[in-house]
Protein backbone atom coordinates (compact mmCIF):
# COMPACT_ATOMS: atom_id res chain seq x y z
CA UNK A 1 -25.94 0.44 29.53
CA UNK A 2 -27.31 -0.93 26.41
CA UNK A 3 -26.04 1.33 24.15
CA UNK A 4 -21.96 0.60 25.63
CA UNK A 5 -23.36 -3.29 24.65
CA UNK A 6 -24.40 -2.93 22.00
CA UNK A 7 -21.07 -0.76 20.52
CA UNK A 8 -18.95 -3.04 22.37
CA UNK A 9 -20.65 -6.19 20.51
CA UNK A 10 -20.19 -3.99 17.52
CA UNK A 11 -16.99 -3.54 17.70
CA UNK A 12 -16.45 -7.53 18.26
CA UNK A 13 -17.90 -8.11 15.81
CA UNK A 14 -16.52 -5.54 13.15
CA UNK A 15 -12.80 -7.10 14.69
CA UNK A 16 -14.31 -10.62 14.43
CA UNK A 17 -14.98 -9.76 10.20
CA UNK A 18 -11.96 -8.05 10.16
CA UNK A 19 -9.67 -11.07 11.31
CA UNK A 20 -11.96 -13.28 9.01
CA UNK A 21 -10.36 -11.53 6.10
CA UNK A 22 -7.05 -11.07 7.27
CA UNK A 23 -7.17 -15.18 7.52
CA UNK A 24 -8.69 -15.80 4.63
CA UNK A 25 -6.24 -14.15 2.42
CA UNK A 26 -3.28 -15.43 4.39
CA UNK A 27 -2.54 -11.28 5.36
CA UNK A 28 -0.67 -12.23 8.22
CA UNK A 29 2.12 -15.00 6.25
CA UNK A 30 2.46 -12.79 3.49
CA UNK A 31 3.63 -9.68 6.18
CA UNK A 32 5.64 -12.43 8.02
CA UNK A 33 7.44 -13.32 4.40
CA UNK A 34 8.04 -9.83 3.83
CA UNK A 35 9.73 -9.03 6.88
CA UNK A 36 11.84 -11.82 7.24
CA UNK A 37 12.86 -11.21 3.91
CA UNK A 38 13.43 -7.74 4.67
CA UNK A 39 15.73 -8.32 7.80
CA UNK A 40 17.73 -11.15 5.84
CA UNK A 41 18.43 -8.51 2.66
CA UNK A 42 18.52 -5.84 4.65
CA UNK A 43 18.03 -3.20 1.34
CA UNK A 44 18.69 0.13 1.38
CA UNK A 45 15.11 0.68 -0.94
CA UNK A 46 13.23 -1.08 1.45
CA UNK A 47 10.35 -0.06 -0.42
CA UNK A 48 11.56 -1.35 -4.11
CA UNK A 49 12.57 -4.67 -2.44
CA UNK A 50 8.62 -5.05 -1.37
CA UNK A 51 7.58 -4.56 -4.33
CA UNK A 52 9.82 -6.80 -6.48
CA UNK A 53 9.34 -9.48 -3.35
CA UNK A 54 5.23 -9.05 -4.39
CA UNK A 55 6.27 -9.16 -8.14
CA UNK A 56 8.34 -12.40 -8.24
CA UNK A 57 6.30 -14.05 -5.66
CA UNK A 58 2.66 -13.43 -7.02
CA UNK A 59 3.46 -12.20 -10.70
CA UNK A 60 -0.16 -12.97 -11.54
CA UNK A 61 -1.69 -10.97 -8.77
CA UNK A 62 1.03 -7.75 -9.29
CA UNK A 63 0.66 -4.99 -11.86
CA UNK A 64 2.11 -1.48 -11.73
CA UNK A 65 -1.94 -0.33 -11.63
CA UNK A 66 -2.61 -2.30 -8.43
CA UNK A 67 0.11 -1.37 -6.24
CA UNK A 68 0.24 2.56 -7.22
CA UNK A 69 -2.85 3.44 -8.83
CA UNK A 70 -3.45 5.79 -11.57
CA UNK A 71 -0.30 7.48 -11.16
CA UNK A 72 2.08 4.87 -12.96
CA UNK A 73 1.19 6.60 -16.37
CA UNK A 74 2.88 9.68 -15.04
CA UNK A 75 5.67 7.65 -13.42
CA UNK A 76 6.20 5.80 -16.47
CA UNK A 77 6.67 9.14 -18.72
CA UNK A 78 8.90 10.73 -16.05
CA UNK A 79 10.94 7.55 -16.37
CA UNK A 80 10.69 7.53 -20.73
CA UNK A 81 12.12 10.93 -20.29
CA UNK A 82 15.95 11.18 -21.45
CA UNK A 83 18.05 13.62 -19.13
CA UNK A 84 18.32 16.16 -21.66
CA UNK A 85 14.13 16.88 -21.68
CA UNK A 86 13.71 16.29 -17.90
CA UNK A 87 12.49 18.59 -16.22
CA UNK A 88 12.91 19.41 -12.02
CA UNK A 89 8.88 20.57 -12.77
CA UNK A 90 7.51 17.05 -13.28
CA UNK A 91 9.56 15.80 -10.63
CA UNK A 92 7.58 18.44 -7.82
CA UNK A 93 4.54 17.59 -9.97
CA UNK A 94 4.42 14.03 -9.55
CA UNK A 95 6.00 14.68 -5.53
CA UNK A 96 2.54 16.73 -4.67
CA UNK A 97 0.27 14.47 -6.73
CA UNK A 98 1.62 11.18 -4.63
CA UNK A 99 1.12 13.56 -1.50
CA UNK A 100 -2.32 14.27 -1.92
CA UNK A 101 -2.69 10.64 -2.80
CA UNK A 102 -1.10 9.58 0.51
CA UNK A 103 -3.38 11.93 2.29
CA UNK A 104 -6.37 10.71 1.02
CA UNK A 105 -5.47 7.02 1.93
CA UNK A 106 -4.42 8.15 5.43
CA UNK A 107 -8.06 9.58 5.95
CA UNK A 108 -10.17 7.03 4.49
CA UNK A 109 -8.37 4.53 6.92
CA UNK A 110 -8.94 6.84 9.59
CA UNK A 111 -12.56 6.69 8.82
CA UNK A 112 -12.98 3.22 8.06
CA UNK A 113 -12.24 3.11 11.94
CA UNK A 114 -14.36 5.34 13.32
């Protein structure tokens, strides 16, 4: 019976640190802001829209880097590219890379709550 304690305090507690942080860097007003904003726009790119929301509000706190990682060099030259030299290549290149990279965030968050 101690050991169901003991992970049950655990788990208060580890929920207890996690709302800590949430509060502390206001997680819960920015998601609020960003929905309401959301459902008042209504954008087809809801996606885009989040991200120039984050850019305009907090343009201190926002770079390419942070919100997409090491992959905005390759987005950037698929972008440079004029439509004569692009090619449908990068395009499934850069598809599988942001793949795997979606994988790999969907399991470390699954571990993180194990």
């Amino acid at each position: 019976m101690t050991d169901c304690n003991f992970t049950a305090e655990s788990a208060a507690q580890h929920q207890a640190e996690l709302n800590d942080y949430l509060q502390s860097k206001s997680i819960n007003q920015l998601f609020i802001q960003i929905v309401e904003s959301l459902l008042i726009e209504k954008p087809d790119n809801p996606i885009g829209f989040i991200v120039e929301f984050l850019q305009k509000k907090y343009p201190d706190q926002v770079c390419e880097k942070t919100l997409v990682g090491s992959e905005v060099s390759n987005r950037a030259d698929l972008l440079k590219k004029t439509e004569d030299s692009f090619d449908e290549d990068d395009l499934d290149q850069e598809e599988d890379s942001e793949s795997r990279a979606l994988e790999t965030s969907i399991k470390l968050a699954r571990a993180k709550k194990r």
